[in-house]
N, C-alpha and C. Protein backbone atom coordinates (compact mmCIF):
# COMPACT_ATOMS: atom_id res chain seq x y z
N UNK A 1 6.29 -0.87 -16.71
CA UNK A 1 6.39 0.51 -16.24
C UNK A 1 5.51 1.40 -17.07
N UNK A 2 5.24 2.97 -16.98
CA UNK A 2 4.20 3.53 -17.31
C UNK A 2 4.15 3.54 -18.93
N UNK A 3 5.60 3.07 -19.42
CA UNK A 3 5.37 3.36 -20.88
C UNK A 3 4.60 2.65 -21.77
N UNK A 4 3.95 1.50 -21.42
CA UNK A 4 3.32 0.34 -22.24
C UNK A 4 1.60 1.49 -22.49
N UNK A 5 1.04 1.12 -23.42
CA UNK A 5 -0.09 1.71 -24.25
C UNK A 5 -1.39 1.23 -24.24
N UNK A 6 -1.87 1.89 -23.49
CA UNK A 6 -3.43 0.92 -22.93
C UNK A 6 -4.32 0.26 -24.19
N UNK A 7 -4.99 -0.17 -24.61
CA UNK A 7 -5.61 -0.74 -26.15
C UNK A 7 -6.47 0.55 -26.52
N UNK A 8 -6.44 0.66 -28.12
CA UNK A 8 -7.19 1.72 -27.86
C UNK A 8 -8.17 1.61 -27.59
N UNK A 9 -8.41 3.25 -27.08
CA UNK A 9 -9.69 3.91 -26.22
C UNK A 9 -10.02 3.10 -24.41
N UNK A 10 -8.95 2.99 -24.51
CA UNK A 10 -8.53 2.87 -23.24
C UNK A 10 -7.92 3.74 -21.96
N UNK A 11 -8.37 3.58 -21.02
CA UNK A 11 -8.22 4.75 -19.83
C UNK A 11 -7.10 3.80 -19.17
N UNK A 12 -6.66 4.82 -18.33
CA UNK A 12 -5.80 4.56 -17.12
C UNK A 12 -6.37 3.81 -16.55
N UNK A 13 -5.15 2.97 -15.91
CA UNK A 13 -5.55 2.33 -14.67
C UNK A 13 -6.20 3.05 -13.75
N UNK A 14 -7.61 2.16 -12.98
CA UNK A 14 -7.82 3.24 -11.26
C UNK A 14 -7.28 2.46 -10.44
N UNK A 15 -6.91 2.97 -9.05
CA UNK A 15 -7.10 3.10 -7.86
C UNK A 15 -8.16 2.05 -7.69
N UNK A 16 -6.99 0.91 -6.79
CA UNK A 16 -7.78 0.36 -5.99
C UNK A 16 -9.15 0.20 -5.67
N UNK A 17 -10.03 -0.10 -6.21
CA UNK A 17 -11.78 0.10 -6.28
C UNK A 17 -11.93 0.22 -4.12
N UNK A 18 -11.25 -0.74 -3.72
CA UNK A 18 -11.48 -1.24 -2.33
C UNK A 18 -10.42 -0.35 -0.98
N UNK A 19 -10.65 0.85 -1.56
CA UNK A 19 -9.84 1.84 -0.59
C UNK A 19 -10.66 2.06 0.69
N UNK A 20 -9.95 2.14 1.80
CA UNK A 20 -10.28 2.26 3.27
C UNK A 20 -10.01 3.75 3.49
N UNK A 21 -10.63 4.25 4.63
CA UNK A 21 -10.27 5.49 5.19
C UNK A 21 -8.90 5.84 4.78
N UNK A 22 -8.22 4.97 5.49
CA UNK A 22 -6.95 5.15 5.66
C UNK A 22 -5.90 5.45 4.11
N UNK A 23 -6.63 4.97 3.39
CA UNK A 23 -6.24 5.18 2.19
C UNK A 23 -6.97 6.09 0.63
N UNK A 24 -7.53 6.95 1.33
CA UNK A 24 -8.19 8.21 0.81
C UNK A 24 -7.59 9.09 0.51
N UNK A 25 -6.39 9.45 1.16
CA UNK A 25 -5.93 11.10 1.36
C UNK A 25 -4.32 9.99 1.50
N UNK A 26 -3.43 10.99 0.37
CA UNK A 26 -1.85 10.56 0.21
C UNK A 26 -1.52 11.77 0.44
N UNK A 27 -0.17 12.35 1.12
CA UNK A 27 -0.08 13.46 0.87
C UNK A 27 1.65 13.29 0.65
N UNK A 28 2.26 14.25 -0.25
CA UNK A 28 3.16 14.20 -0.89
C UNK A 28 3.85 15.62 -2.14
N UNK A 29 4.82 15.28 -2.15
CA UNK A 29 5.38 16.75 -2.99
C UNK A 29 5.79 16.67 -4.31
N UNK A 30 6.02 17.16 -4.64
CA UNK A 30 6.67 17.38 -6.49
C UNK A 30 8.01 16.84 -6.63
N UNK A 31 8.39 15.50 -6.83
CA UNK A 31 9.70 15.10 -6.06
C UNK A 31 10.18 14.98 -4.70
N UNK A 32 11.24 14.52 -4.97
CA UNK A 32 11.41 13.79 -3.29
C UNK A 32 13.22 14.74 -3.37
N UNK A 33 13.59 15.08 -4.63
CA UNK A 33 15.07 15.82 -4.23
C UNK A 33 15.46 17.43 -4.21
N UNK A 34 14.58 17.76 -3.25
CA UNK A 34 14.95 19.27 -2.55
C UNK A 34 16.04 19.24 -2.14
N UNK A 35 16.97 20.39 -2.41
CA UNK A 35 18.17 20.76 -1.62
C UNK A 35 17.53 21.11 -0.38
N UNK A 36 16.74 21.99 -0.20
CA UNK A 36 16.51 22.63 1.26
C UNK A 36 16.24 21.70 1.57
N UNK A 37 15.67 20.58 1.74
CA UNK A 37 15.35 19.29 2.76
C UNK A 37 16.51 19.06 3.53
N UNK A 38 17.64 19.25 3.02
CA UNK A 38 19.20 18.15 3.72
C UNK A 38 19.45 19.41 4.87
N UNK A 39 19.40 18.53 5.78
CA UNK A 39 19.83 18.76 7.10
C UNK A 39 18.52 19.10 7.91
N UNK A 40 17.30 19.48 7.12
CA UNK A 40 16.28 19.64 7.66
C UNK A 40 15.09 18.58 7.71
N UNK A 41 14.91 17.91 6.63
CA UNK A 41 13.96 16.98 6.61
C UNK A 41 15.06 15.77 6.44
N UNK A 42 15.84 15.95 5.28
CA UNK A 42 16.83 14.77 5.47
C UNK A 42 17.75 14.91 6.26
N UNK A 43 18.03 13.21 7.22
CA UNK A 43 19.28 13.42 7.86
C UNK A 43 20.18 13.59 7.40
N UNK A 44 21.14 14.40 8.33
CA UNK A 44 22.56 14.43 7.54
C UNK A 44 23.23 13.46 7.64
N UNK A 45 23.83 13.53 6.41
CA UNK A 45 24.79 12.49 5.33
C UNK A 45 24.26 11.27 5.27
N UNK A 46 22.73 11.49 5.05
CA UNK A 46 22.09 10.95 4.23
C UNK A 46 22.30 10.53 2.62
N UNK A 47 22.76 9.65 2.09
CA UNK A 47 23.41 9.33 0.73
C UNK A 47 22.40 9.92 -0.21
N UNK A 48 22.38 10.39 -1.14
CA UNK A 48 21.35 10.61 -2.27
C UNK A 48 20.76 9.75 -2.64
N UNK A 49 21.22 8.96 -2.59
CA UNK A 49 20.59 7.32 -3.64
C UNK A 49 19.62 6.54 -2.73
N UNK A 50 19.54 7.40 -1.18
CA UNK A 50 18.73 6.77 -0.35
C UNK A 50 17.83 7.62 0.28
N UNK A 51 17.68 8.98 -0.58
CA UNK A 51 16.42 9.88 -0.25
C UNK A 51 15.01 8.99 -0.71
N UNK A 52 14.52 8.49 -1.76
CA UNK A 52 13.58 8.20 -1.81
C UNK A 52 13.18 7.53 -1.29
N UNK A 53 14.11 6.55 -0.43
CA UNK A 53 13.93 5.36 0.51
C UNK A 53 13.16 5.67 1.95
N UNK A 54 13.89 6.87 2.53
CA UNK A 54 13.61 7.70 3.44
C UNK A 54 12.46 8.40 3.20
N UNK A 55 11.99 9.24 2.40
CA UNK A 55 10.78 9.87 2.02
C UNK A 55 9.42 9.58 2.23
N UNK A 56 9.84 8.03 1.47
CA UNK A 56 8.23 7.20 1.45
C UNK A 56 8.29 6.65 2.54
N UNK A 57 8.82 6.78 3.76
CA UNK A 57 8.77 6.76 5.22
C UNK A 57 8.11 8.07 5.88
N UNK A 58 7.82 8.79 5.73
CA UNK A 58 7.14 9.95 5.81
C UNK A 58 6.04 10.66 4.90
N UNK A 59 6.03 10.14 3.95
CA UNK A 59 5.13 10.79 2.82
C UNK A 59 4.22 9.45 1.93
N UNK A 60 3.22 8.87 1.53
CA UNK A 60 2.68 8.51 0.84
C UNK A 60 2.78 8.85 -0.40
N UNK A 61 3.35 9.95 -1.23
CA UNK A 61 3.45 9.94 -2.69
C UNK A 61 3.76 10.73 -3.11
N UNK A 62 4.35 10.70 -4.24
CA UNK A 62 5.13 11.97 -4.66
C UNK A 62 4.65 12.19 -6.46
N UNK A 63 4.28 13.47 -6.99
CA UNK A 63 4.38 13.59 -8.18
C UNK A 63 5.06 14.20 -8.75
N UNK A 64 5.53 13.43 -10.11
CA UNK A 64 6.22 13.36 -10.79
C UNK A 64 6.02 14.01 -12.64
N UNK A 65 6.46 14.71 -12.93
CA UNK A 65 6.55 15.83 -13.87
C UNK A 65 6.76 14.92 -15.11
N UNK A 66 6.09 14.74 -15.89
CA UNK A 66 6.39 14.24 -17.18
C UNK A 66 7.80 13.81 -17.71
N UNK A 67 8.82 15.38 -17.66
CA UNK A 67 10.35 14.86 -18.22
C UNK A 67 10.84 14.13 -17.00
N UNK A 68 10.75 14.32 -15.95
CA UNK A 68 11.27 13.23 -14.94
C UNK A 68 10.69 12.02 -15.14
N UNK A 69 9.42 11.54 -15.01
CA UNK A 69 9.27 10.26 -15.39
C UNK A 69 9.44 9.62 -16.90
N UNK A 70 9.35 10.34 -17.34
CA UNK A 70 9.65 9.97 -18.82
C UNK A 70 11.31 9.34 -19.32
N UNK A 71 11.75 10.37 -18.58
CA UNK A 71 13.50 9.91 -18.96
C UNK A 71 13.61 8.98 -18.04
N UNK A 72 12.69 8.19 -17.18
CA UNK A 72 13.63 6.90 -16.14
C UNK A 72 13.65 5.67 -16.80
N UNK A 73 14.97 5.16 -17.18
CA UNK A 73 15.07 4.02 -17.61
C UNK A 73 14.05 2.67 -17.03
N UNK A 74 13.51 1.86 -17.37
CA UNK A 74 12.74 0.98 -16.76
C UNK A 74 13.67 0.00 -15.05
N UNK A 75 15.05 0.24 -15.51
CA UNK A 75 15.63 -0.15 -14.69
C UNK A 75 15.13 0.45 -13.07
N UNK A 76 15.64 1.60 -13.52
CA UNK A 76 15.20 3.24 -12.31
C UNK A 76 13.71 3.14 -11.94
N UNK A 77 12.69 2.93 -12.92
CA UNK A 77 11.78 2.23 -12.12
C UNK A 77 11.37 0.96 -10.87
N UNK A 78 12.27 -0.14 -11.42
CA UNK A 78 11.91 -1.03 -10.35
C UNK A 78 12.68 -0.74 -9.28
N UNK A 79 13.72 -0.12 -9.40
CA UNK A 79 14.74 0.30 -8.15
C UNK A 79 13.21 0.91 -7.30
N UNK A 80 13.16 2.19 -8.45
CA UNK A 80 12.18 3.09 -7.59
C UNK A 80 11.03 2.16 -6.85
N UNK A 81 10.55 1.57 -7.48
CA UNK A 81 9.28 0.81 -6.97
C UNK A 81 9.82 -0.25 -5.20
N UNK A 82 10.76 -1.01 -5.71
CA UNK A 82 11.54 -1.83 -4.60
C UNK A 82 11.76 -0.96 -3.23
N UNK A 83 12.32 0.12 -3.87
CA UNK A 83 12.59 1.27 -2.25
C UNK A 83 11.47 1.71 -1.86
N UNK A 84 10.07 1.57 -2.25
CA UNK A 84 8.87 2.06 -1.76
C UNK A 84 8.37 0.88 -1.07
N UNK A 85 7.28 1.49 -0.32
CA UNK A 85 6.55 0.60 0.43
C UNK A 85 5.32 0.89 -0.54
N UNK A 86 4.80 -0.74 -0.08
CA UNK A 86 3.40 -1.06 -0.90
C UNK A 86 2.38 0.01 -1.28
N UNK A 87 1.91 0.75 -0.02
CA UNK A 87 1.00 1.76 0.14
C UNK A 87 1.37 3.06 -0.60
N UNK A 88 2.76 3.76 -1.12
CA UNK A 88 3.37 4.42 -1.72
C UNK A 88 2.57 4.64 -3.04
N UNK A 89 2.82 5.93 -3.89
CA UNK A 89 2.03 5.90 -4.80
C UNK A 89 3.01 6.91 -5.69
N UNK A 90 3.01 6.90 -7.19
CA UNK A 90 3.90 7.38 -7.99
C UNK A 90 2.71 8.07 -8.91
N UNK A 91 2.41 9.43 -8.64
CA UNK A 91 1.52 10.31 -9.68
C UNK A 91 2.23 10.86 -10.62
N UNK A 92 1.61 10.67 -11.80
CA UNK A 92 2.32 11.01 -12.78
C UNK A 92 1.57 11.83 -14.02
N UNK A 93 2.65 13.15 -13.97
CA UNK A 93 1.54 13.72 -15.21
C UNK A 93 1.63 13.58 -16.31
N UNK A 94 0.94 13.89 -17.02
CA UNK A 94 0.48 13.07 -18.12
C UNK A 94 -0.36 13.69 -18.92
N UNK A 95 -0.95 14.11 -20.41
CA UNK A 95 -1.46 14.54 -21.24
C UNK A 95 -2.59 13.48 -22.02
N UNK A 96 -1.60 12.32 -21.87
CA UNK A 96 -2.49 11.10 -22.94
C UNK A 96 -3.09 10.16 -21.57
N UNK A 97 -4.27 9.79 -22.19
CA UNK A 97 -4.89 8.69 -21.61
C UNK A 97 -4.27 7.37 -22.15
N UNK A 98 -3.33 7.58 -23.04
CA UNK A 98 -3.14 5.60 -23.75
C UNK A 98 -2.22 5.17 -22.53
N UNK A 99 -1.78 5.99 -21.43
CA UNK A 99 -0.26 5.21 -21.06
C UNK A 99 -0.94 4.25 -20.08
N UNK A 100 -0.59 2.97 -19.99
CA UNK A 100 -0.78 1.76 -18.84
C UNK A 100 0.15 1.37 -17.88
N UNK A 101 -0.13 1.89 -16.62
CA UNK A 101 1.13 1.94 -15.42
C UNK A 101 1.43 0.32 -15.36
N UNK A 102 2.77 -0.64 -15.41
CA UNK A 102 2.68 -1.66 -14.77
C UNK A 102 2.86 -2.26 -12.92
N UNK A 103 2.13 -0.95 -12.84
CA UNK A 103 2.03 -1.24 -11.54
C UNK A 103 0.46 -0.66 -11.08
N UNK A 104 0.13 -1.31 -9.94
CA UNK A 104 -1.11 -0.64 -9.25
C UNK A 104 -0.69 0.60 -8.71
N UNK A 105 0.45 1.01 -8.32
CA UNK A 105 1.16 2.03 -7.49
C UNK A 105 1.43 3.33 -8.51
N UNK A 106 1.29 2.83 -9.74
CA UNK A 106 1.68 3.89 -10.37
C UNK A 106 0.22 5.06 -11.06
N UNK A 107 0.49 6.21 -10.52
CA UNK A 107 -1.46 6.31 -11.20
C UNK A 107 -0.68 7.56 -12.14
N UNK A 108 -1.73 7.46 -13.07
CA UNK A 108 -1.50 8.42 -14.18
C UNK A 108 -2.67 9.57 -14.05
N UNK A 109 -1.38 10.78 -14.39
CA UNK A 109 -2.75 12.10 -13.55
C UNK A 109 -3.06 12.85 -14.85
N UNK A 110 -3.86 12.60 -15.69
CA UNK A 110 -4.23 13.83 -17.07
C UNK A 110 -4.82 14.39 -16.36
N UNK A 111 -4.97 15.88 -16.99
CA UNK A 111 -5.55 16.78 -16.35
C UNK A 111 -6.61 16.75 -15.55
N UNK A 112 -7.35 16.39 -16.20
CA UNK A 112 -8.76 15.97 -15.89
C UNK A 112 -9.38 15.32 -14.68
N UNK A 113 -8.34 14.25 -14.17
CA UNK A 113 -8.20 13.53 -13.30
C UNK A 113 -7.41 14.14 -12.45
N UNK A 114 -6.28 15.54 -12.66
CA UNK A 114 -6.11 16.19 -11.62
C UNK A 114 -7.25 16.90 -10.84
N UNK A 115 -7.76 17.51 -11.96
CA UNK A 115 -8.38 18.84 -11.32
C UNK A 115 -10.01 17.40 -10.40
N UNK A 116 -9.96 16.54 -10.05
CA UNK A 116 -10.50 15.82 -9.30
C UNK A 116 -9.91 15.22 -8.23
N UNK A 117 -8.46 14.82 -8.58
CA UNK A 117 -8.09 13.89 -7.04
C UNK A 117 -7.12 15.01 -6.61
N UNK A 118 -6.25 16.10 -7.05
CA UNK A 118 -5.16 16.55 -6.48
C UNK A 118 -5.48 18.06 -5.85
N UNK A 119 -5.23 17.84 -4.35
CA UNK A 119 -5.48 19.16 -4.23
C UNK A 119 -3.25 20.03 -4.32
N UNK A 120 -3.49 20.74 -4.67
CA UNK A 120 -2.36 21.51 -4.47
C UNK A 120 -1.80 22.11 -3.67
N UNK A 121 -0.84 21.93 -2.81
CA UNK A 121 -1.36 22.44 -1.31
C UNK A 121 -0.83 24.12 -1.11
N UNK A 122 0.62 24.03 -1.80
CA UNK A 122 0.81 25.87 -1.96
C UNK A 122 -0.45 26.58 -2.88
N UNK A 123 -0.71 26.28 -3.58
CA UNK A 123 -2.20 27.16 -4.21
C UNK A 123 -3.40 26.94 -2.91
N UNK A 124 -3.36 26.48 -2.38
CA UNK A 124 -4.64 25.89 -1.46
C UNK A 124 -4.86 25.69 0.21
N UNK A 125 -3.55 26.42 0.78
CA UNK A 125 -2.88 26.16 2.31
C UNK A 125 -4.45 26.21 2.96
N UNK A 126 -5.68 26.64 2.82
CA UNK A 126 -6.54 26.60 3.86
C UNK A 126 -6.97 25.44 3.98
N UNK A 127 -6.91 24.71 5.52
CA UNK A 127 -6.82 24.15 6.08
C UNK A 127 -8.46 23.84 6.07
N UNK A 128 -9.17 24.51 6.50
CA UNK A 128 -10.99 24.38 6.57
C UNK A 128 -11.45 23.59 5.19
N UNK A 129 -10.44 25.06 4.05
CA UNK A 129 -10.98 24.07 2.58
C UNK A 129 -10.59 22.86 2.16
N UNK A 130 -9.48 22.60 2.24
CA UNK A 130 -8.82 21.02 2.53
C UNK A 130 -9.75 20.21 3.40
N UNK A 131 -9.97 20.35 4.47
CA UNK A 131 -10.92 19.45 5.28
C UNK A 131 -12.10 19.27 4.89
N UNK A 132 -12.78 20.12 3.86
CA UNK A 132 -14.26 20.07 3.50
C UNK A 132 -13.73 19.09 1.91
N UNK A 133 -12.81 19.60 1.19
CA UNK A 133 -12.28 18.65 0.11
C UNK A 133 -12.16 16.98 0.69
N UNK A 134 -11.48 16.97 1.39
CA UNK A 134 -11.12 15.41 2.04
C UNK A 134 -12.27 14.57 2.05
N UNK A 135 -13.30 15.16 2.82
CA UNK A 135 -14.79 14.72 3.59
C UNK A 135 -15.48 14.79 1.92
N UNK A 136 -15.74 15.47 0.71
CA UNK A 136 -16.20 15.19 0.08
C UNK A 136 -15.44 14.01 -0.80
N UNK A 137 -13.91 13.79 -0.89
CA UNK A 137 -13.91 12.71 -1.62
C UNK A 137 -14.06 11.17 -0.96
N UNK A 138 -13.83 11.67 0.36
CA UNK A 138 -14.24 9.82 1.40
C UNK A 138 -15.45 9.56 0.96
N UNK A 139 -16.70 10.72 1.09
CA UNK A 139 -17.95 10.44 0.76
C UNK A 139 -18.13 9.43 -0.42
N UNK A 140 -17.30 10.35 -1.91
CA UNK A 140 -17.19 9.90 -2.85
C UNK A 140 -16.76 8.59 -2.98
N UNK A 141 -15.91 8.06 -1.69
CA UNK A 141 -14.78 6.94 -1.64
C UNK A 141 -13.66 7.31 -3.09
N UNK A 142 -13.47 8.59 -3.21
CA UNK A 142 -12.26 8.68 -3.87
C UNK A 142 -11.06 9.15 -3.20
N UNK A 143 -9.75 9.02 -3.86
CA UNK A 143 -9.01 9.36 -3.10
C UNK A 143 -8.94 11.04 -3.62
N UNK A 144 -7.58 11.36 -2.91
CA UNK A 144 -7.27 12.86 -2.84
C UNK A 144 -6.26 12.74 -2.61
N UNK A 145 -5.07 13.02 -3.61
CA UNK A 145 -3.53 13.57 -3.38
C UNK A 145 -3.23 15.24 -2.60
N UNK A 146 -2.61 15.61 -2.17
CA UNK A 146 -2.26 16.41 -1.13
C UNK A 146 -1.13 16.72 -1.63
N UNK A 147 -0.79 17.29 -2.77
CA UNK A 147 0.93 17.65 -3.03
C UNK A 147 1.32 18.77 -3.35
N UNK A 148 2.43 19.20 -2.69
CA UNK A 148 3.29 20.61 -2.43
C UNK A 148 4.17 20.67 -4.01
N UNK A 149 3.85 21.52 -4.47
CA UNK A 149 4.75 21.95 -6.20
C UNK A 149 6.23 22.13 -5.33
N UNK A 150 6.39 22.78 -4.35
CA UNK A 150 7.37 23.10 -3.86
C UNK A 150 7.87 22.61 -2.96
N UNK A 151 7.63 21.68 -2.19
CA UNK A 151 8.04 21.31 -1.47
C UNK A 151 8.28 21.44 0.14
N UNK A 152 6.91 22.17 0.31
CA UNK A 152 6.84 23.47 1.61
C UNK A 152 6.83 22.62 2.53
N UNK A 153 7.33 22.36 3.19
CA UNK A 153 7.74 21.46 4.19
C UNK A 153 6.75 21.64 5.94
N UNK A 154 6.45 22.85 5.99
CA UNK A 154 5.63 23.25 7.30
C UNK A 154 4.28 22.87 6.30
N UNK A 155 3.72 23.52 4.95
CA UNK A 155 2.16 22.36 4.74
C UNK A 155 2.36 21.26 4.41
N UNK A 156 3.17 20.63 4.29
CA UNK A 156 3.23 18.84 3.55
C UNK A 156 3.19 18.83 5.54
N UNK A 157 3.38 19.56 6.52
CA UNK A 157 3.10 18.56 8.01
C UNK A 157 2.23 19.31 8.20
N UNK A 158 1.29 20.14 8.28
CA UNK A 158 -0.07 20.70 8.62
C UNK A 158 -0.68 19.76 7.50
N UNK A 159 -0.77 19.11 6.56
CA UNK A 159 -1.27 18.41 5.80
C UNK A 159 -1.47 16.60 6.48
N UNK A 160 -0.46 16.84 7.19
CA UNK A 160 -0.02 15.27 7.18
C UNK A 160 -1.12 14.99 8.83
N UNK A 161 -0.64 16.44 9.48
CA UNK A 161 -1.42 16.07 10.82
C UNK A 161 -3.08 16.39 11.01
N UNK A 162 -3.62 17.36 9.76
CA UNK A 162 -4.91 17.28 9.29
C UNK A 162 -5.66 15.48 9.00
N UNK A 163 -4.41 15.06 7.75
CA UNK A 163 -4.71 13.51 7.84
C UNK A 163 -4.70 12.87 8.94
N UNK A 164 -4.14 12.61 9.82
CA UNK A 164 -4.40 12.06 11.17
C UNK A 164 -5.28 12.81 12.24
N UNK A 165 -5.57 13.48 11.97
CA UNK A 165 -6.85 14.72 12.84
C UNK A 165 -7.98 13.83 12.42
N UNK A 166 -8.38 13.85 10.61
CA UNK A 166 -9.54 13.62 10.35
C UNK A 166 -9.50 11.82 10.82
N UNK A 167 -8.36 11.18 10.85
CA UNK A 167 -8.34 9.41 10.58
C UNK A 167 -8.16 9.18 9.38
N UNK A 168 -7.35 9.65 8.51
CA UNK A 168 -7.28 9.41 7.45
C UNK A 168 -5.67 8.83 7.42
């Protein structure tokens, strides 16, 4: 899990070198446990313990805030990992370059590497500029996270149907 220590002067794991269209553009929110979601995005009486299960059925990835990933027991990881599907992706922020995800799924976001793959989508709702962002990182063949700080539920789906507009 993300806590193991890359050798030094060692970087993060990347991303898949061999990404397809289809796997360019993730789009996803700041966590997966909004109250306002239940009854609206989550079904009701939907169990808690089976939101994330549900989520990554709709969303490609979610990032994750330092003290949240930090405090998950390694246990809470593989749970977490098991309830995801393959294509799922766990961004994680991060300050240090030493940390080594034990997973391909898990990417580690230092700043640096934000202000390149993540667009933000409440700082950023235009839709034109997002679409000209997207098209420059396919070019690039990099990816591009798509994630709501908040959880805005009408752009995480103007986001989601932009991704299927462009084929992404």
């Amino acid at each position: 899990w993300p806590g193991r220590a890359a050798p030094p002067g060692g970087a993060p794991e990347a991303l898949d070198p061999r990404m397809t269209a289809g796997t360019l553009m993730f789009v996803g929110a700041t966590g997966w446990e909004h109250p306002a979601w239940r009854g609206s995005f989550y079904p009701d009486g939907l169990p808690d313990d089976w939101q994330l299960s549900y989520y990554n059925t709709q969303f490609q990835a979610v990032y994750l805030p330092a003290a949240v990933w930090r405090a998950a027991s390694d246990a809470t990881w593989e749970q977490w990992l098991d309830e995801t599907q393959e294509g799922f992706h766990f961004v994680l922020q991060a300050e240090e370059t030493d940390i080594r995800p034990a997973s391909d799924r898990v990417v580690v976001a230092t700043p640096t590497w934000e202000a390149d793959h993540i667009w933000w989508l409440d700082e950023g709702p235009d839709l034109r500029e997002l679409a000209q962002r997207i098209t420059r990182q396919a070019q690039a063949g990099e990816p591009l996270f798509v994630i709501s700080r908040s959880g805005n539920l009408g752009l995480l789906e103007q986001a989601r149907s932009l991704k299927q507009v462009m084929g992404y």
